[in-house]
N, C-alpha and C. Protein backbone atom coordinates (compact mmCIF):
# COMPACT_ATOMS: atom_id res chain seq x y z
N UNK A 1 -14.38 12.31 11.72
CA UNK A 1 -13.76 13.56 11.35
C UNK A 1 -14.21 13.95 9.95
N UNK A 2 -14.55 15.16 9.91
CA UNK A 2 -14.87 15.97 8.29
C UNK A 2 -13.88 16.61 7.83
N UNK A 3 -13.14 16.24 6.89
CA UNK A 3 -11.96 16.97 6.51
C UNK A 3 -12.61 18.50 5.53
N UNK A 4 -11.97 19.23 5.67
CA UNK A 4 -12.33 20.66 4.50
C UNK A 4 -10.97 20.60 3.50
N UNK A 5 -12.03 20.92 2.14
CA UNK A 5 -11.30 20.58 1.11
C UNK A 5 -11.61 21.40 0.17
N UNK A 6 -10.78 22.29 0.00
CA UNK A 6 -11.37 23.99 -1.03
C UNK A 6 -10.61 24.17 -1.99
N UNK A 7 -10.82 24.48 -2.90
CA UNK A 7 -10.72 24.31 -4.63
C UNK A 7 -9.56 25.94 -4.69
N UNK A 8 -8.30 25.80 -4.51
CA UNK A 8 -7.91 26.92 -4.88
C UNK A 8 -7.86 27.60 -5.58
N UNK A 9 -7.11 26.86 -6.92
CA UNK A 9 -7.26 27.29 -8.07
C UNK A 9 -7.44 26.68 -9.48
N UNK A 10 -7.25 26.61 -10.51
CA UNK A 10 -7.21 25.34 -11.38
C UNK A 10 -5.63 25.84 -12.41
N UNK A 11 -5.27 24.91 -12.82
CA UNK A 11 -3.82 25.13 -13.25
C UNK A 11 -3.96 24.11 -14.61
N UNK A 12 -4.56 24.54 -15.72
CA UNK A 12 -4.57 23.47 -16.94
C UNK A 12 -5.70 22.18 -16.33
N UNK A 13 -5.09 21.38 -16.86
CA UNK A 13 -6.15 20.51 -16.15
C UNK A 13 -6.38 19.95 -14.27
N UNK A 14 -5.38 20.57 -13.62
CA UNK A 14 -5.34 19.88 -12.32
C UNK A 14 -5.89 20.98 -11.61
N UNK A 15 -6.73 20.60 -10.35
CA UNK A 15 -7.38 21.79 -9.62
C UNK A 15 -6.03 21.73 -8.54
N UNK A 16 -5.69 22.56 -7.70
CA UNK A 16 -5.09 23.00 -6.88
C UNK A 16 -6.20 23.11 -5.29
N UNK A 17 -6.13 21.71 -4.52
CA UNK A 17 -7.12 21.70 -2.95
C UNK A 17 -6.26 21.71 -2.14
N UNK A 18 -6.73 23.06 -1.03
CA UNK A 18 -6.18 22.92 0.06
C UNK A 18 -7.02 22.04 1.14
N UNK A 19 -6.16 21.78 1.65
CA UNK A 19 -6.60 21.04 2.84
C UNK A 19 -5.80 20.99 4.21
N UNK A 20 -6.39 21.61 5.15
CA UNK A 20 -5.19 22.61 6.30
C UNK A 20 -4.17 23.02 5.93
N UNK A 21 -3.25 22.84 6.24
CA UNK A 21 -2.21 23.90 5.96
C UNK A 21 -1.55 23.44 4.77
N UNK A 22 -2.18 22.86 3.70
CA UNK A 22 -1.58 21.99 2.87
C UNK A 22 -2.02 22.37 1.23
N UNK A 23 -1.14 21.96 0.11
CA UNK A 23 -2.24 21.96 -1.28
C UNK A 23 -1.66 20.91 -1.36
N UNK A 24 -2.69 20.28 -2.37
CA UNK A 24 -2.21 18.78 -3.19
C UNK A 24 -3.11 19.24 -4.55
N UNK A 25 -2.19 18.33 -5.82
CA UNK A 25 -3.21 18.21 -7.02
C UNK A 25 -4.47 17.61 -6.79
N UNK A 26 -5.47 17.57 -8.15
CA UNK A 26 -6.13 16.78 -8.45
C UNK A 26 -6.25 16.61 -9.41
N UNK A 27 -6.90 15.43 -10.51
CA UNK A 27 -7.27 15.76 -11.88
C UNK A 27 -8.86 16.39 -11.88
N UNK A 28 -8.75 17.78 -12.79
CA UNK A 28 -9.94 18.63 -12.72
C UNK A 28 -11.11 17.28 -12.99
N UNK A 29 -10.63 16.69 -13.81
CA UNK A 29 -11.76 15.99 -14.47
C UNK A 29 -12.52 15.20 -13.12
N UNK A 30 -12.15 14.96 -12.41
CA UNK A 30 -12.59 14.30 -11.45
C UNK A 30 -13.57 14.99 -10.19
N UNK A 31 -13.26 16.32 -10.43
CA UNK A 31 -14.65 17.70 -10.20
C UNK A 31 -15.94 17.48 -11.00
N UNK A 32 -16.39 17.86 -10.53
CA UNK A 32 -17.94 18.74 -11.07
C UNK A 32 -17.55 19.31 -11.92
N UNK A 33 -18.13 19.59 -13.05
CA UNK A 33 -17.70 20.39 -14.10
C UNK A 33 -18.13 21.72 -13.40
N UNK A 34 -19.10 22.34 -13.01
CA UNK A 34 -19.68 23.12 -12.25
C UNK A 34 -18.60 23.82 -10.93
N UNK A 35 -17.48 23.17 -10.46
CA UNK A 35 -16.68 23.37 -9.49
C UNK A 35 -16.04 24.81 -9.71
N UNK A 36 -15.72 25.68 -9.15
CA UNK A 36 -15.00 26.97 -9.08
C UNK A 36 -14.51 26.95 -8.13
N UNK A 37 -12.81 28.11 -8.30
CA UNK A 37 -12.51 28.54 -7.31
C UNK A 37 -13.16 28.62 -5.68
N UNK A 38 -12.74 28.27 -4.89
CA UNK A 38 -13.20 28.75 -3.28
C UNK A 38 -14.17 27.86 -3.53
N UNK A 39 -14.81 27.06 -3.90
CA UNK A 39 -15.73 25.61 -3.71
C UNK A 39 -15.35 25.22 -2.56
N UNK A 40 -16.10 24.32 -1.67
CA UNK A 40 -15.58 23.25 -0.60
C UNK A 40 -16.28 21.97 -1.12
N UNK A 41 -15.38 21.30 -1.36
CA UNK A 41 -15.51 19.52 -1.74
C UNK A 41 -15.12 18.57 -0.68
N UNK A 42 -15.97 17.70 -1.13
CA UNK A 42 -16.40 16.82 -0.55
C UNK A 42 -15.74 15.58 -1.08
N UNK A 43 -14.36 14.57 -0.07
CA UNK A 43 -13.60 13.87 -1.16
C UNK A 43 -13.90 12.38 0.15
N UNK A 44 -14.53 11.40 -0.85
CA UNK A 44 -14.41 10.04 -0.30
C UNK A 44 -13.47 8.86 -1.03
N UNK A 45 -12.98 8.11 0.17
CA UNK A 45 -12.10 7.32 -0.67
C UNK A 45 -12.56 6.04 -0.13
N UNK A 46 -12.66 4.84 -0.79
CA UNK A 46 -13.42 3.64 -0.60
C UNK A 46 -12.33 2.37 -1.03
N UNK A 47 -12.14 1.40 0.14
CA UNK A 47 -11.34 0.44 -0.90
C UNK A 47 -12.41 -0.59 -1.60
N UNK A 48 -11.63 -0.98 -2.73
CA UNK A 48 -12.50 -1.98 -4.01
C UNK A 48 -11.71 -3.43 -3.45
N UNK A 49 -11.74 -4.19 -2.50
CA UNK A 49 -11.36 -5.03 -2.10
C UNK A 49 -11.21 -6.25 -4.07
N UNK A 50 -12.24 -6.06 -3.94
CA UNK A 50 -12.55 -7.02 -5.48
C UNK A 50 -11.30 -7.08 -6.46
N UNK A 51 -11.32 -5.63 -6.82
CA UNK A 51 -10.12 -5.23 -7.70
C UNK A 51 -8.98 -5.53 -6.96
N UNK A 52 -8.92 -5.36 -5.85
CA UNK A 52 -7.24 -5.35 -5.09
C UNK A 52 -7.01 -6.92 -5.45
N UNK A 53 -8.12 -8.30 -5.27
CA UNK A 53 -7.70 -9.18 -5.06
C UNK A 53 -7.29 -9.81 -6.69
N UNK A 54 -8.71 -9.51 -7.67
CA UNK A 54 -8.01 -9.56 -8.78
C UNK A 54 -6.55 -9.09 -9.29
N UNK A 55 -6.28 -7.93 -8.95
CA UNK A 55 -4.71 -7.58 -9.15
C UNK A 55 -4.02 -8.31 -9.01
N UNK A 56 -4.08 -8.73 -7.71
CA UNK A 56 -2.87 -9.32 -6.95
C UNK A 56 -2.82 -10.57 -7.60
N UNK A 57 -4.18 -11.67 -8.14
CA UNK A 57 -3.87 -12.75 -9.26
C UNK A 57 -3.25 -12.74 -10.35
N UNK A 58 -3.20 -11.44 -11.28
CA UNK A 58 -3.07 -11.11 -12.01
C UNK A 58 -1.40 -10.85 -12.15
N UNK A 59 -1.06 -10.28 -10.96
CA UNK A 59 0.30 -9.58 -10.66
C UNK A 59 0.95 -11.21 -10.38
N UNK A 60 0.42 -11.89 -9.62
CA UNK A 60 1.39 -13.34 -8.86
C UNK A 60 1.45 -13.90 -10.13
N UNK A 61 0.11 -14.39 -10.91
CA UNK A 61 0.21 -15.14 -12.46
C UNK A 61 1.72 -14.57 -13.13
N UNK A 62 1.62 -13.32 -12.98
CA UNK A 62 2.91 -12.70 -14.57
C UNK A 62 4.42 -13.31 -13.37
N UNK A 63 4.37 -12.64 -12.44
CA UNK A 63 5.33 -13.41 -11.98
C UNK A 63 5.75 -14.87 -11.87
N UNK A 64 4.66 -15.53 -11.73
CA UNK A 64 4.58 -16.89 -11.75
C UNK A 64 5.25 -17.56 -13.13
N UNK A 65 4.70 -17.17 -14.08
CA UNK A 65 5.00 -16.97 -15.47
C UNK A 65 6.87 -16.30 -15.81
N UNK A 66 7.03 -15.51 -15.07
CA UNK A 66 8.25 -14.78 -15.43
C UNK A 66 9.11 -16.01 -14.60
N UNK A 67 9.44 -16.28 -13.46
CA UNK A 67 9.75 -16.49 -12.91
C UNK A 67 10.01 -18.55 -12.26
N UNK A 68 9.18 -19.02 -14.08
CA UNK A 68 9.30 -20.36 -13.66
C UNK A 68 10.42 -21.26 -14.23
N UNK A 69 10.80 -21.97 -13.72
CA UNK A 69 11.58 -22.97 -14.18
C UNK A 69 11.75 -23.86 -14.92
């Protein structure tokens, strides 16, 4: 599936994308500087398995730590 994803408007720093019957923010910065109004973007989302697992060491350690006896 290709989702459509069009640049409504920009509001300070957050662009305003619709996407079907929908808007959600974004942070502009995360556009094309080049991006305008009525644009159609192109949005991929990828998981970082790496980072998730580091976190989660990171997150169990402080607990581990908070939480010892």
């Amino acid at each position: 599936m290709r989702a459509i994803f069009i640049i409504d408007r920009f509001e300070g720093d957050w662009a305003v994308i619709e996407f079907e019957k929908t808007t959600f923010n974004l942070p502009r910065v995360l556009l094309p500087s080049a991006a305008r109004e009525g644009d159609v973007v192109r949005i991929s989302i990828t998981l970082d398995k790496k980072a998730t697992a580091e976190r989660r060491e990171r997150i169990e350690k402080l607990m581990d730590e908070l939480f010892e006896d």
